[in-house]
PDB file of N, CA and C in Angstrom:
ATOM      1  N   UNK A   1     124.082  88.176 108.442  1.00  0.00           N
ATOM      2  CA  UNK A   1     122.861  88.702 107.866  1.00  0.00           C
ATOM      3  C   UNK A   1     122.086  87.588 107.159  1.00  0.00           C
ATOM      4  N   UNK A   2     122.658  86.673 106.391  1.00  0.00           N
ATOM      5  CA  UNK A   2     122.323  85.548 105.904  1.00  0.00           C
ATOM      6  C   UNK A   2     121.353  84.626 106.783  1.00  0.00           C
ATOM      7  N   UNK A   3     121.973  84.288 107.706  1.00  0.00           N
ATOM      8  CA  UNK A   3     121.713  83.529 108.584  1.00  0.00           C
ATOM      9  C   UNK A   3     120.547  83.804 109.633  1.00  0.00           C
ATOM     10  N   UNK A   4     120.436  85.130 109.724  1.00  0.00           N
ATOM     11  CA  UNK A   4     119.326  85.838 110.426  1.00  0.00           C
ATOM     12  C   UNK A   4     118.541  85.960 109.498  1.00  0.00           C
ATOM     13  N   UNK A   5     118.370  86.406 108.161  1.00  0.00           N
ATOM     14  CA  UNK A   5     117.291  85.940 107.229  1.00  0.00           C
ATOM     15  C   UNK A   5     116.661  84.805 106.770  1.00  0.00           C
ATOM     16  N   UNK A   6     117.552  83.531 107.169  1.00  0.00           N
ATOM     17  CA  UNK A   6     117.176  82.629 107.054  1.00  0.00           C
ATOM     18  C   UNK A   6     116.119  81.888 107.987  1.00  0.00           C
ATOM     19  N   UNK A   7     116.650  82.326 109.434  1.00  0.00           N
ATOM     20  CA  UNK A   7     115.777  82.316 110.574  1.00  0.00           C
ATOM     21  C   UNK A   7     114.660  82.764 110.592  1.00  0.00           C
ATOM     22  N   UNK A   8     114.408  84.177 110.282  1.00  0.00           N
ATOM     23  CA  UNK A   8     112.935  84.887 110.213  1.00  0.00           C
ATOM     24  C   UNK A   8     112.076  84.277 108.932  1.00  0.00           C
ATOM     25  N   UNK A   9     112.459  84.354 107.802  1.00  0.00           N
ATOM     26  CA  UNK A   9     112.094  83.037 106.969  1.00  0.00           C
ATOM     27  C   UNK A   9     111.290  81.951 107.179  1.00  0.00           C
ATOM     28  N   UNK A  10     112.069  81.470 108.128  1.00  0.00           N
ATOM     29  CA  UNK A  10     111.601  79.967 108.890  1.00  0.00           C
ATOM     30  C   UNK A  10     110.412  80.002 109.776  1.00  0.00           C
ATOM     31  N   UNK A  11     111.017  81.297 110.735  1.00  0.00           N
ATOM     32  CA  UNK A  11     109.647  81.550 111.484  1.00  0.00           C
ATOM     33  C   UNK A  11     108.663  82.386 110.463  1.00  0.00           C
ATOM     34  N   UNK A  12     108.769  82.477 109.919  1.00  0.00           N
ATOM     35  CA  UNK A  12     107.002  83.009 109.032  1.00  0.00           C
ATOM     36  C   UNK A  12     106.820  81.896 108.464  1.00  0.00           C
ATOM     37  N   UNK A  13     107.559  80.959 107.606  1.00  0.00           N
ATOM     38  CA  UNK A  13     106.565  79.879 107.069  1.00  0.00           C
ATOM     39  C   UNK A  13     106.030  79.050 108.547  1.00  0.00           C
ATOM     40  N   UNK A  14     106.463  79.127 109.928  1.00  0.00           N
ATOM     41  CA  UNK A  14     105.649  78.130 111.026  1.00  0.00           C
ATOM     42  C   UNK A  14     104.721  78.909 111.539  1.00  0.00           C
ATOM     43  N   UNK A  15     104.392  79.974 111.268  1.00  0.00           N
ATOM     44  CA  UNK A  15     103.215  81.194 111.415  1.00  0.00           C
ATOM     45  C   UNK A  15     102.476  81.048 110.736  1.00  0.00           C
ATOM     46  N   UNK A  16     102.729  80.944 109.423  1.00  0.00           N
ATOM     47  CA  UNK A  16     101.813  80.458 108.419  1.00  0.00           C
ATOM     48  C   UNK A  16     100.806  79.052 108.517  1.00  0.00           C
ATOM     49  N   UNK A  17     101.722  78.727 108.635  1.00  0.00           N
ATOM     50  CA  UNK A  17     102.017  77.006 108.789  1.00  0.00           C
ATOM     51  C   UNK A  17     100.432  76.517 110.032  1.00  0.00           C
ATOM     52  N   UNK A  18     100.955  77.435 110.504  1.00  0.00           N
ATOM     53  CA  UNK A  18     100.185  77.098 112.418  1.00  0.00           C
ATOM     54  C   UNK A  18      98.714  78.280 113.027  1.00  0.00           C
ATOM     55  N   UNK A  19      98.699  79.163 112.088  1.00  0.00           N
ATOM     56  CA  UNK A  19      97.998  80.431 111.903  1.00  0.00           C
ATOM     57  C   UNK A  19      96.799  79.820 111.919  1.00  0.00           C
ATOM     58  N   UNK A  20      95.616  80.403 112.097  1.00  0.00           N
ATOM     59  CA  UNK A  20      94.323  80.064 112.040  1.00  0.00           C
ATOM     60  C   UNK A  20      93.289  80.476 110.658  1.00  0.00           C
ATOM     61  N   UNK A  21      92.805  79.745 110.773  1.00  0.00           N
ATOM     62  CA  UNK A  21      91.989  79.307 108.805  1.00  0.00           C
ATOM     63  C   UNK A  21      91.059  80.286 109.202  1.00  0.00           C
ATOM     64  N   UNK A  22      91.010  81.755 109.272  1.00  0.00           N
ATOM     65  CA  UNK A  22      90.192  82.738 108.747  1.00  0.00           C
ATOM     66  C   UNK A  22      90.602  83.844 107.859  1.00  0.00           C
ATOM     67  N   UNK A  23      91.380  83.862 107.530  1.00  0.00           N
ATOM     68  CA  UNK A  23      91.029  84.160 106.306  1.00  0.00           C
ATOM     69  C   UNK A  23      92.006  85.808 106.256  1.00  0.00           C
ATOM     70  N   UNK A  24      93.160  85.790 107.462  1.00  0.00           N
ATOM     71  CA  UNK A  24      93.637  87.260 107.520  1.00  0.00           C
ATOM     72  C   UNK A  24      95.243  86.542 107.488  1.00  0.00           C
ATOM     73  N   UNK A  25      95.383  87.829 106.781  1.00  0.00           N
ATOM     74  CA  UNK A  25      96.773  87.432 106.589  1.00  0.00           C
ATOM     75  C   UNK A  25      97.788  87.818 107.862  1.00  0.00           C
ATOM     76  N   UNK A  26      98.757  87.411 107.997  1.00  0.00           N
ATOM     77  CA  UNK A  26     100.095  87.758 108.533  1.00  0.00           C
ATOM     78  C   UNK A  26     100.029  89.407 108.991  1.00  0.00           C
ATOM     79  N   UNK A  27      99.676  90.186 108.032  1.00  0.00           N
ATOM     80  CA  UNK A  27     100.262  91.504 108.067  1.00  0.00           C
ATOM     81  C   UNK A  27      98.317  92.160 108.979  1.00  0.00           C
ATOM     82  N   UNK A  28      97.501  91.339 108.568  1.00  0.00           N
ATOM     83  CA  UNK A  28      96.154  92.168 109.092  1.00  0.00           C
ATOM     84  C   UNK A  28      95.739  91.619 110.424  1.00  0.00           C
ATOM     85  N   UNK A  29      96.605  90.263 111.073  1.00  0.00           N
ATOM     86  CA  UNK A  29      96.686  89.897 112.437  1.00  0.00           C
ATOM     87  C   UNK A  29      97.334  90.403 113.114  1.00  0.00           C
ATOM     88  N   UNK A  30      99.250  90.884 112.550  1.00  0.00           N
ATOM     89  CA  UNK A  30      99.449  91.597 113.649  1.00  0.00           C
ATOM     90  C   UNK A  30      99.030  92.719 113.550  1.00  0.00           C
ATOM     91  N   UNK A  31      98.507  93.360 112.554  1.00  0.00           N
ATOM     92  CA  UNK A  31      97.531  94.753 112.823  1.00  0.00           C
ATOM     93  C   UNK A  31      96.255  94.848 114.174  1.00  0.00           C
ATOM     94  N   UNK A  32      95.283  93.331 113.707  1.00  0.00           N
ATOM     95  CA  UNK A  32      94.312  93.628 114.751  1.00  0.00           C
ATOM     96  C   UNK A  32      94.634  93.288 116.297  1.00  0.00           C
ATOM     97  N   UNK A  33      96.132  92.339 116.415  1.00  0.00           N
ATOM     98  CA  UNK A  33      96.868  93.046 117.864  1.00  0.00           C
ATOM     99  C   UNK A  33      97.221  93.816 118.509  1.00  0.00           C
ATOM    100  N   UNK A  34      97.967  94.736 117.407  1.00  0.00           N
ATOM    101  CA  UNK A  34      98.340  96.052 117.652  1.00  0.00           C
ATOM    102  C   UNK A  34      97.274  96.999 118.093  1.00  0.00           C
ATOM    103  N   UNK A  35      95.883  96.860 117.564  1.00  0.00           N
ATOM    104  CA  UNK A  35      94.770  97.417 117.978  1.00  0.00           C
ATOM    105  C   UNK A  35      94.244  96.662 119.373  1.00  0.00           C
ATOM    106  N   UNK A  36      93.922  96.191 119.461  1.00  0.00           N
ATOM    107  CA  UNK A  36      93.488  95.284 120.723  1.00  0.00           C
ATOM    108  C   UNK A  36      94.470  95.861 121.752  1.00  0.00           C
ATOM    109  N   UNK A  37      95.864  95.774 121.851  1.00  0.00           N
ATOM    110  CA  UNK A  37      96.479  96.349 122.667  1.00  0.00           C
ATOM    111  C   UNK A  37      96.573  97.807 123.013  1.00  0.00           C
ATOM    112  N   UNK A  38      96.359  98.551 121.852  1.00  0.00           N
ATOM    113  CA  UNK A  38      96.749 100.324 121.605  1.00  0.00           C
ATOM    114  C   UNK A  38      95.020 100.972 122.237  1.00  0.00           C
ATOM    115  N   UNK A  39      94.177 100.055 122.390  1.00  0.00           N
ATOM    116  CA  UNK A  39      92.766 100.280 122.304  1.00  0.00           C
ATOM    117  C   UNK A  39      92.435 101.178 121.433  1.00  0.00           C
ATOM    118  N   UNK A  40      91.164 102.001 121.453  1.00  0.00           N
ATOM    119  CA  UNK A  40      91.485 103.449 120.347  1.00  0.00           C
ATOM    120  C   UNK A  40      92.124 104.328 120.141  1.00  0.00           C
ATOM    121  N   UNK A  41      92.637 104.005 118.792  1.00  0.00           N
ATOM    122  CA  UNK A  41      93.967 105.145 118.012  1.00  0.00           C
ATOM    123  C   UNK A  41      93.769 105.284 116.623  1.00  0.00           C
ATOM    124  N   UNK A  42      94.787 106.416 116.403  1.00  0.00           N
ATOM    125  CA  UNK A  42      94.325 106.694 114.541  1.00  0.00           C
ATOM    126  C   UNK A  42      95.707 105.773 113.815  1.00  0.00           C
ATOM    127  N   UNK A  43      95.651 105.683 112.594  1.00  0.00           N
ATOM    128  CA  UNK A  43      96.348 105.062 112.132  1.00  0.00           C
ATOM    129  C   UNK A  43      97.975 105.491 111.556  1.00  0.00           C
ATOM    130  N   UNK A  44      97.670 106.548 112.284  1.00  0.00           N
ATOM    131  CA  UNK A  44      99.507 107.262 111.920  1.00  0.00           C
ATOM    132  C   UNK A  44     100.119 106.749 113.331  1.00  0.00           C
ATOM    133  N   UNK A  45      98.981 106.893 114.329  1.00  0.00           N
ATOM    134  CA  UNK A  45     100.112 105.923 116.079  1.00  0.00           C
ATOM    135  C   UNK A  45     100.371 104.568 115.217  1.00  0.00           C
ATOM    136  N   UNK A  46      99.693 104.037 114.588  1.00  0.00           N
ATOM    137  CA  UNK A  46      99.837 102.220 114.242  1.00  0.00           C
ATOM    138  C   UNK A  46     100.831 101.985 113.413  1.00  0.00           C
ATOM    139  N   UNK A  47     100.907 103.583 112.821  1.00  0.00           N
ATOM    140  CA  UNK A  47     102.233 103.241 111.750  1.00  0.00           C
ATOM    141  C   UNK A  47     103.336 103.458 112.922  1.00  0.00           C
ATOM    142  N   UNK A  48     103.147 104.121 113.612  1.00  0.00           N
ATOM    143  CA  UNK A  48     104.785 104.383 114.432  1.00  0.00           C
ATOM    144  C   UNK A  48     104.929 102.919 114.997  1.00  0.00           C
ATOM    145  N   UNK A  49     103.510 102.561 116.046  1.00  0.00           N
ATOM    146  CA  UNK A  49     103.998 101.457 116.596  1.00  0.00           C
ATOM    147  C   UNK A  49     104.472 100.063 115.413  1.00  0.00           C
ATOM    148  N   UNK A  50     103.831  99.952 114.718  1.00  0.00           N
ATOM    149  CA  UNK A  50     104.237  98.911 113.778  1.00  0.00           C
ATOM    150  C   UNK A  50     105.508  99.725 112.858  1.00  0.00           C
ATOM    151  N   UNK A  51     106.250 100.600 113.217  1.00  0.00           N
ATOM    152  CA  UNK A  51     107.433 100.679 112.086  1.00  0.00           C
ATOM    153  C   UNK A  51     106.748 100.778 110.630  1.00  0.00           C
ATOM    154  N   UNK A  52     105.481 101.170 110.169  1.00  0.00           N
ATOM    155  CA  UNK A  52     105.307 101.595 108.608  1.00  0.00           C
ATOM    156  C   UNK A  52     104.615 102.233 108.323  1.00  0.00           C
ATOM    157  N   UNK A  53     104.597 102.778 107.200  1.00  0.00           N
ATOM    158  CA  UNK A  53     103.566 104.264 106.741  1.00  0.00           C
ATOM    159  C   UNK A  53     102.508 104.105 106.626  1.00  0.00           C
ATOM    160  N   UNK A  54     101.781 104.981 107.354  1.00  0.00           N
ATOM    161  CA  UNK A  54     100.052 104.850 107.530  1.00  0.00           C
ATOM    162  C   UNK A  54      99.785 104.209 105.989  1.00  0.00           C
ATOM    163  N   UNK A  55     100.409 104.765 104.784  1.00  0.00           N
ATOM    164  CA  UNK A  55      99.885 104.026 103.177  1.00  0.00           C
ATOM    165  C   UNK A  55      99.992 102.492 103.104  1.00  0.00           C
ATOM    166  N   UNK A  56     100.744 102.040 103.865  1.00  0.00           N
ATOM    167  CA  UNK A  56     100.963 100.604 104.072  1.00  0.00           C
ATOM    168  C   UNK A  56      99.672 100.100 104.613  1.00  0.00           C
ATOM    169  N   UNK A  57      99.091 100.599 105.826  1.00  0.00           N
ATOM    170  CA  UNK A  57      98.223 100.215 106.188  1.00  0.00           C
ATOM    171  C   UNK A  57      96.882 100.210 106.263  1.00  0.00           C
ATOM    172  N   UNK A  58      96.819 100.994 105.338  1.00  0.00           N
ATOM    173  CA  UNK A  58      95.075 101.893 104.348  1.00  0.00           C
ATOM    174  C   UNK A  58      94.519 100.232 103.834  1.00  0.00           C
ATOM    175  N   UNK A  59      94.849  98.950 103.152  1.00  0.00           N
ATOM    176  CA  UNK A  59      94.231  98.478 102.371  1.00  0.00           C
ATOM    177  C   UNK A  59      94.062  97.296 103.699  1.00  0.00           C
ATOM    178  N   UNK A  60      94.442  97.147 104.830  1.00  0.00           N
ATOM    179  CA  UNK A  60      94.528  96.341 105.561  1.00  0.00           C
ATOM    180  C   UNK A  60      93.657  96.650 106.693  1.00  0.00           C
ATOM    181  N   UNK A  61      93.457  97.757 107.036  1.00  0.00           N
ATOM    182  CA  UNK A  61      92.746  98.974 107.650  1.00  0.00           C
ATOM    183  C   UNK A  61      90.843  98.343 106.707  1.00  0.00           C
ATOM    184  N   UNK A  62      91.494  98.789 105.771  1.00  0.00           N
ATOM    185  CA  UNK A  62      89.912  98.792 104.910  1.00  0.00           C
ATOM    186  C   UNK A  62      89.468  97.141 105.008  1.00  0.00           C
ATOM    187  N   UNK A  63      90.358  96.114 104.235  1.00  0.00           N
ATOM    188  CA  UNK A  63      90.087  94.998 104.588  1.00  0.00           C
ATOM    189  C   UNK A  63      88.999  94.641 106.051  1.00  0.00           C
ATOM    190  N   UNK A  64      89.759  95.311 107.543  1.00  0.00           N
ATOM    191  CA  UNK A  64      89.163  94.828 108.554  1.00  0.00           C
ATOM    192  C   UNK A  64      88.013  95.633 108.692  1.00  0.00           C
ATOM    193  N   UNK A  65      87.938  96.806 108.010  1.00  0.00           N
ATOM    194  CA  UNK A  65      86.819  97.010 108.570  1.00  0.00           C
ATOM    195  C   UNK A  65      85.683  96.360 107.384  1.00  0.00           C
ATOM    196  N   UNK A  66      85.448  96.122 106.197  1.00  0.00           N
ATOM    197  CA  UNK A  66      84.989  95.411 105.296  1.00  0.00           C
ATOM    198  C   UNK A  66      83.787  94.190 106.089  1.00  0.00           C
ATOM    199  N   UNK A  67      84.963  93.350 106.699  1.00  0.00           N
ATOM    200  CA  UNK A  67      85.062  92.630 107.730  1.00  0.00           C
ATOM    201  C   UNK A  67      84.091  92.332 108.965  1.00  0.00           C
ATOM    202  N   UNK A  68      84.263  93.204 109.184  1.00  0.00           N
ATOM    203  CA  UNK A  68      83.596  93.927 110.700  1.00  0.00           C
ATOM    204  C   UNK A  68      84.624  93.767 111.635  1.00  0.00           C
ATOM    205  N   UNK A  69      85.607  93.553 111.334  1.00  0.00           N
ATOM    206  CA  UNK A  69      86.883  93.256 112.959  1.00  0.00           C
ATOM    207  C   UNK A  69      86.721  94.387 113.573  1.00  0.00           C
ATOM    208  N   UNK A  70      86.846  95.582 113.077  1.00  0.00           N
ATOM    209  CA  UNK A  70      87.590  96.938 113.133  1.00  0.00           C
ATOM    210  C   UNK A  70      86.191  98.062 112.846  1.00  0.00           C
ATOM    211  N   UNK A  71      86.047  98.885 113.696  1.00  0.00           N
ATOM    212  CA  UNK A  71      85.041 100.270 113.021  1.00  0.00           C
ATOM    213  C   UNK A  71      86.224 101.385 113.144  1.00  0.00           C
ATOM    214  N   UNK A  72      85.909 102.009 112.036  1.00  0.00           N
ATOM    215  CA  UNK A  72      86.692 103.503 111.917  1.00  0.00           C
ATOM    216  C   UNK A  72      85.756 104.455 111.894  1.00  0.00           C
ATOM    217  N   UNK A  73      85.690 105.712 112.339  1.00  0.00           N
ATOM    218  CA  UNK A  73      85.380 106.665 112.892  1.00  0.00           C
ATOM    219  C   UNK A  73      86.064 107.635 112.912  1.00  0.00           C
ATOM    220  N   UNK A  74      85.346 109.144 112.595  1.00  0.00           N
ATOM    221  CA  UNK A  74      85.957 110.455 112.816  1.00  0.00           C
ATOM    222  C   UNK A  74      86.347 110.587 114.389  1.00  0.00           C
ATOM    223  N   UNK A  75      87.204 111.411 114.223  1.00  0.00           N
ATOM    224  CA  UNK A  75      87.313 111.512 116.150  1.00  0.00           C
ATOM    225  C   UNK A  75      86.802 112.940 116.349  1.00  0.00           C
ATOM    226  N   UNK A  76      85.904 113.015 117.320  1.00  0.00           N
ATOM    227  CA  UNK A  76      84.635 114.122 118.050  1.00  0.00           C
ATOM    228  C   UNK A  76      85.581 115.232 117.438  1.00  0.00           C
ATOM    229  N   UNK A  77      86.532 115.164 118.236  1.00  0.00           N
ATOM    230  CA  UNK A  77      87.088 116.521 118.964  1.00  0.00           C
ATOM    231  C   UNK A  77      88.433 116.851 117.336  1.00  0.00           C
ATOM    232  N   UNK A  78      88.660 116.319 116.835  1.00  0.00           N
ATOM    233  CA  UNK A  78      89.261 116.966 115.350  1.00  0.00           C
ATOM    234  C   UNK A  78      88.646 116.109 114.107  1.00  0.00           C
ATOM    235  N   UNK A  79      88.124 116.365 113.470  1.00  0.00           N
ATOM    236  CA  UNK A  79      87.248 115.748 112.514  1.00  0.00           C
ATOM    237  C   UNK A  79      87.946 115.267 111.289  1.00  0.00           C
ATOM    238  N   UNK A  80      89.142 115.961 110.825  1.00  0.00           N
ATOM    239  CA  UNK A  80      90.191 115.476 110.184  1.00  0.00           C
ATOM    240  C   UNK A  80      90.763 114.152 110.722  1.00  0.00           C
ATOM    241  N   UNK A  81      90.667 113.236 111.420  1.00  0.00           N
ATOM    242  CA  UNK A  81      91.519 112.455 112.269  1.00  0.00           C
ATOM    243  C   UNK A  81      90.453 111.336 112.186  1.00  0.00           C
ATOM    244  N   UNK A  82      90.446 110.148 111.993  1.00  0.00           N
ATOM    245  CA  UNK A  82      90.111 109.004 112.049  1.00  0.00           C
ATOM    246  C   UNK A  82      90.518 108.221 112.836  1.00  0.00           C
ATOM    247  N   UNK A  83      89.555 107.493 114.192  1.00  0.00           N
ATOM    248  CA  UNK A  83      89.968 106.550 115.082  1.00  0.00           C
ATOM    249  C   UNK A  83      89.573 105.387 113.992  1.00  0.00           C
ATOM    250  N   UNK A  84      90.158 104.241 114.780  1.00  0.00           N
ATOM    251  CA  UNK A  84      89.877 102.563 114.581  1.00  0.00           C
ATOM    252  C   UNK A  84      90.083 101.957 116.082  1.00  0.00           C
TER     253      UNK A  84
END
């Protein structure tokens, strides 16, 4: 367990390290992948696919759209439900 923490460790500081100077962190890049790939979805699919609770991803969510990466939107057909 040690040793595998030490590894993932390593690889985030060469992510860091090697990442591109705009200005998103770690956690709001692989978000806007996860989107790019999922095309339009609400943010409870993003929590399943990314393994964490849609609350995790509300300030990172808001960040991109702030941004302009990202538009969020009601969805037509249930109005309770927010695409990105």
């Amino acid at each position: 367990a040690t040793e595998l923490r030490e590894s993932m460790m390593a690889v985030t500081r060469q992510l860091r390290r090697h990442r591109p100077d705009n200005g998103l962190t770690l956690s709001q890049m692989q978000l806007l992948g996860e989107i790019s790939r999922a095309g339009v979805t609400t943010p409870a699919e993003l929590g399943v696919r990314l393994h964490v609770r849609v609350q995790s991803l509300t300030d990172s969510l808001n960040e991109l759209v702030a941004r302009a990466l990202i538009v969020r939107r009601p969805d037509e057909t249930d109005r309770r439900r927010q695409l990105v």
